[in-house]
C-alpha atoms as a PDB file:
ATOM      1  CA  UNK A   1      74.053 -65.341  21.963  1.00  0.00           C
ATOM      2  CA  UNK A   2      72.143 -62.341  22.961  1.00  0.00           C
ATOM      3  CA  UNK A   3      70.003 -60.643  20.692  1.00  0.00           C
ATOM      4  CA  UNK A   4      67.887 -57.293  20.851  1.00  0.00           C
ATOM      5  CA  UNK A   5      65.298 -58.213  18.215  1.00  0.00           C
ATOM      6  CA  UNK A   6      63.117 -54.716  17.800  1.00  0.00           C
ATOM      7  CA  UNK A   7      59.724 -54.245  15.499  1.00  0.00           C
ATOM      8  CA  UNK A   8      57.467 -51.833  15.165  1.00  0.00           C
ATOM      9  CA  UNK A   9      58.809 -49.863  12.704  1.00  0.00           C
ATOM     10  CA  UNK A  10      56.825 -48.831   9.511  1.00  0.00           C
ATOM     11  CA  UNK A  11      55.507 -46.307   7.991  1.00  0.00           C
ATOM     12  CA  UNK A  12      53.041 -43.324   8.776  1.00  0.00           C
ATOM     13  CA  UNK A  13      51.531 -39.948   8.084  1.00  0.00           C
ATOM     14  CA  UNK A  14      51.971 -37.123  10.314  1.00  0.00           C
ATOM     15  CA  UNK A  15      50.669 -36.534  13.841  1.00  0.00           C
ATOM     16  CA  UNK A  16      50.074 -40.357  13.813  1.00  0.00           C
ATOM     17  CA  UNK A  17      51.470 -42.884  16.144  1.00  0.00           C
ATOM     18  CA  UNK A  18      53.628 -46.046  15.892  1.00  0.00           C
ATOM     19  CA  UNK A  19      55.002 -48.240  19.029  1.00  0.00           C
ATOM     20  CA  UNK A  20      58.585 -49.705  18.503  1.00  0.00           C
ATOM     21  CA  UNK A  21      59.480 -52.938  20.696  1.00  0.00           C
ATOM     22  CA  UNK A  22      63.221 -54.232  21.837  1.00  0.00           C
ATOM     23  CA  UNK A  23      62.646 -58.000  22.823  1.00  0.00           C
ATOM     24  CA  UNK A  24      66.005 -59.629  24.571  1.00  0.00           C
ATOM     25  CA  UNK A  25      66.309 -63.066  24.049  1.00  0.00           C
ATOM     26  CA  UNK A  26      70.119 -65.859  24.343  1.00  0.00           C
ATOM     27  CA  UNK A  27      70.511 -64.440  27.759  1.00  0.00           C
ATOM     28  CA  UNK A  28      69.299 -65.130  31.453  1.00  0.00           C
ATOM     29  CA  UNK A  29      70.197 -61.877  33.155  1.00  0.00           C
ATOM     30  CA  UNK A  30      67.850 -58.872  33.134  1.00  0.00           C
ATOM     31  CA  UNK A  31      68.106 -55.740  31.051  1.00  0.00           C
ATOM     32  CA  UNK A  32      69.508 -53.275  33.778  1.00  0.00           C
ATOM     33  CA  UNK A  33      69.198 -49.640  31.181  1.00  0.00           C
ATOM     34  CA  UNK A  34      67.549 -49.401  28.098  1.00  0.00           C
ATOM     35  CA  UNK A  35      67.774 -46.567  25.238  1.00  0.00           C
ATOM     36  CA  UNK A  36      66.835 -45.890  22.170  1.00  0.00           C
ATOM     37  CA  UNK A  37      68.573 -44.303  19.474  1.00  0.00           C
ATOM     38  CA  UNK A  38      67.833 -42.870  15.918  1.00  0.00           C
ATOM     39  CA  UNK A  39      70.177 -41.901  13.021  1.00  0.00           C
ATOM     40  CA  UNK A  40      69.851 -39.942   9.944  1.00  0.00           C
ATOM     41  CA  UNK A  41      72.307 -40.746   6.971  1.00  0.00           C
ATOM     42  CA  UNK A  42      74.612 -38.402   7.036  1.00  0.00           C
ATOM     43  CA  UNK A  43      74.045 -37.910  10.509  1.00  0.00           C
ATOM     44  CA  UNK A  44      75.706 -39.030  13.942  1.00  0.00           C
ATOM     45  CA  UNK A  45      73.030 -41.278  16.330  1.00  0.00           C
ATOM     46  CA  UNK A  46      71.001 -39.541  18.634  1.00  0.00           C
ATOM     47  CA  UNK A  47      70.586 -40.664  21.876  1.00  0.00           C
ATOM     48  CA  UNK A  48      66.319 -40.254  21.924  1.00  0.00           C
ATOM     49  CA  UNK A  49      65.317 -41.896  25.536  1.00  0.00           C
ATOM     50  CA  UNK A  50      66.548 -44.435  28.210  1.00  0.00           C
ATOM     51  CA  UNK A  51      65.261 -45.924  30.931  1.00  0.00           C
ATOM     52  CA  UNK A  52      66.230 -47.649  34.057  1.00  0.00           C
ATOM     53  CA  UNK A  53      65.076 -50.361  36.014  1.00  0.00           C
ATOM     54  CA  UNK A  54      64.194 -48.192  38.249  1.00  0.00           C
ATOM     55  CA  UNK A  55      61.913 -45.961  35.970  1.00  0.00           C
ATOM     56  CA  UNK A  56      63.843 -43.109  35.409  1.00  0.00           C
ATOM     57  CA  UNK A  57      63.547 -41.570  32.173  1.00  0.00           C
ATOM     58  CA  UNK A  58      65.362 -39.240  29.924  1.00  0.00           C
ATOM     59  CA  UNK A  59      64.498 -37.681  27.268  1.00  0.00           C
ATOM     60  CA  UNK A  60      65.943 -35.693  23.729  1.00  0.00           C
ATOM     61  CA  UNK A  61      63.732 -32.091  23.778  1.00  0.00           C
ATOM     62  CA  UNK A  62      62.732 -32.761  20.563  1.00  0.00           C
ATOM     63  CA  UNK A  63      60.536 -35.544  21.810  1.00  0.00           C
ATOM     64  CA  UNK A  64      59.395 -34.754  24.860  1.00  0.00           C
ATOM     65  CA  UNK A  65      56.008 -34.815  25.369  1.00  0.00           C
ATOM     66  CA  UNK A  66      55.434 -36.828  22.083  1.00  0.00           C
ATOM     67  CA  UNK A  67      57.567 -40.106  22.896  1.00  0.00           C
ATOM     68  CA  UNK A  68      57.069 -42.426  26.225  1.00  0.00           C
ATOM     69  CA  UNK A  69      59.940 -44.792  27.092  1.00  0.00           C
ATOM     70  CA  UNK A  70      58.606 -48.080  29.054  1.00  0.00           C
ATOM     71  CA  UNK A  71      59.771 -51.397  29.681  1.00  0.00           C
ATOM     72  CA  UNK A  72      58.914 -54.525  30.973  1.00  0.00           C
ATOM     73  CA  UNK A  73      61.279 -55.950  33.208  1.00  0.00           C
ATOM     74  CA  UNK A  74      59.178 -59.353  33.361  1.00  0.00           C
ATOM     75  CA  UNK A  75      59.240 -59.574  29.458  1.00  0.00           C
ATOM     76  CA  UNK A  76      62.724 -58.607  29.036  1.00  0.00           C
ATOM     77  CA  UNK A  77      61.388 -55.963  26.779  1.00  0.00           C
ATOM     78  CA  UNK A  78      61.521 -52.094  26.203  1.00  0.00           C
ATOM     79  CA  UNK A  79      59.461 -49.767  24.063  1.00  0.00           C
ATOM     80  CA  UNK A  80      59.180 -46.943  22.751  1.00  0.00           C
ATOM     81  CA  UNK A  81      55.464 -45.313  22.236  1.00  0.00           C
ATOM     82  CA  UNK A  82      55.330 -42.281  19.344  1.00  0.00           C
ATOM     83  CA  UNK A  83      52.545 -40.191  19.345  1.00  0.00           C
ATOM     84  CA  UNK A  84      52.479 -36.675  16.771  1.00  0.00           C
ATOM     85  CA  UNK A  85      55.025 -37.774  14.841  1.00  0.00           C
ATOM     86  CA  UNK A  86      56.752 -35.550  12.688  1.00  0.00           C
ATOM     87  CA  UNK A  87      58.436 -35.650   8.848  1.00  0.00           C
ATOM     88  CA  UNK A  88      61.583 -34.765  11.316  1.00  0.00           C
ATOM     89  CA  UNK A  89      61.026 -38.149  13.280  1.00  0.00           C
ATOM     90  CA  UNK A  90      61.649 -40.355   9.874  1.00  0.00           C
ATOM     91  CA  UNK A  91      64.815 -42.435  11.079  1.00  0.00           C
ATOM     92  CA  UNK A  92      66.202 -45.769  12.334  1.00  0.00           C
ATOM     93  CA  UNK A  93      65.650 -46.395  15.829  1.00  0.00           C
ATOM     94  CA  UNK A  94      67.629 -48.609  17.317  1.00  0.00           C
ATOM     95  CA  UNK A  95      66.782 -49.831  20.803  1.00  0.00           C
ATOM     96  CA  UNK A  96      70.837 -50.112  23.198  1.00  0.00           C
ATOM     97  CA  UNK A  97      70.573 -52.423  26.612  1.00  0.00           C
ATOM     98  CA  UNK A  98      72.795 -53.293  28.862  1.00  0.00           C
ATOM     99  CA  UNK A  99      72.410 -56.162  31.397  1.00  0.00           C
ATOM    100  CA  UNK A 100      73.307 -57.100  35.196  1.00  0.00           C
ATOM    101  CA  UNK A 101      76.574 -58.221  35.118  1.00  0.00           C
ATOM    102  CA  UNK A 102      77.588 -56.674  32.023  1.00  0.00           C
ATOM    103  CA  UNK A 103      78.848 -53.390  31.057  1.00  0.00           C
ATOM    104  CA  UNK A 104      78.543 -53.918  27.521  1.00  0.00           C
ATOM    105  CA  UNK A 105      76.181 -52.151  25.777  1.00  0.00           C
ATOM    106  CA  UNK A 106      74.056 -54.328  22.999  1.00  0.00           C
ATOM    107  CA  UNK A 107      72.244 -53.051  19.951  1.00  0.00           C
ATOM    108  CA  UNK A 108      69.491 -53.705  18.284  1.00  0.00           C
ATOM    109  CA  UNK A 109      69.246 -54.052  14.385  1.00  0.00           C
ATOM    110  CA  UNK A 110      67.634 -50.943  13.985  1.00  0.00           C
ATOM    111  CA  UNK A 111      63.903 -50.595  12.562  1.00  0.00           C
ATOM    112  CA  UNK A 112      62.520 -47.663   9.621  1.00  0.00           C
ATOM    113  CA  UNK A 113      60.342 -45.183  10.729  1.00  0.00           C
ATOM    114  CA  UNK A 114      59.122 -43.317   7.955  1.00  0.00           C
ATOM    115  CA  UNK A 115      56.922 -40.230   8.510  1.00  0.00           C
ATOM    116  CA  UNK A 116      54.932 -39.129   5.285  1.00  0.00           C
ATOM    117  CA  UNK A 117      53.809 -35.036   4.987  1.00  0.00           C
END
């Protein structure tokens, strides 16, 4: 059974940092795209970054410049790095991959990020 098991989450004050972690595990093929999302209640969820095997990035303006989307491909594992985070950031995240030979896309259970004024 395939699992996205993330962590990281927490919370912090603002312009601090916090790294959230996506660990795949019940599967033998590699993660071929990762993302991560966040949602608000009330509120649809965002797409914030992705990356692809490859490297390529994309990212939400909001975060840009603040928020670095890695992975490594040997671990099975993506993160996502938060640097001057803002009251605006407080969300889940919720890390999205999809594998080689699937086009299914698999979620993560979501982790709190909480940041305090």
């Amino acid at each position: 059974q395939v699992q996205l098991v993330e962590s990281g989450g927490g919370l912090v004050e603002a312009g601090g940092s916090l790294r959230l972690s996506c660990a795949a595990s019940g599967t033998r093929f590699s993660i071929n795209s990762i993302a991560w999302y966040r949602q608000v209640p009330g509120k649809q969820r965002e797409l914030v970054a992705s990356i692809t095997r490859g490297g390529n990035t994309i990212y939400v303006d909001s975060v840009k410049g603040r928020f670095t989307i890695s992975r490594d491909n040997a671990k099975n594992t993506g993160y996502l790095q938060m640097s001057s985070l803002e009251p605006e950031d407080t969300a889940v995240y919720y890390c999205a991959a999809i594998f080689y030979g699937s086009d299914r896309n698999y979620w993560g259970q979501g982790t709190q990020v909480t940041v305090s004024i």
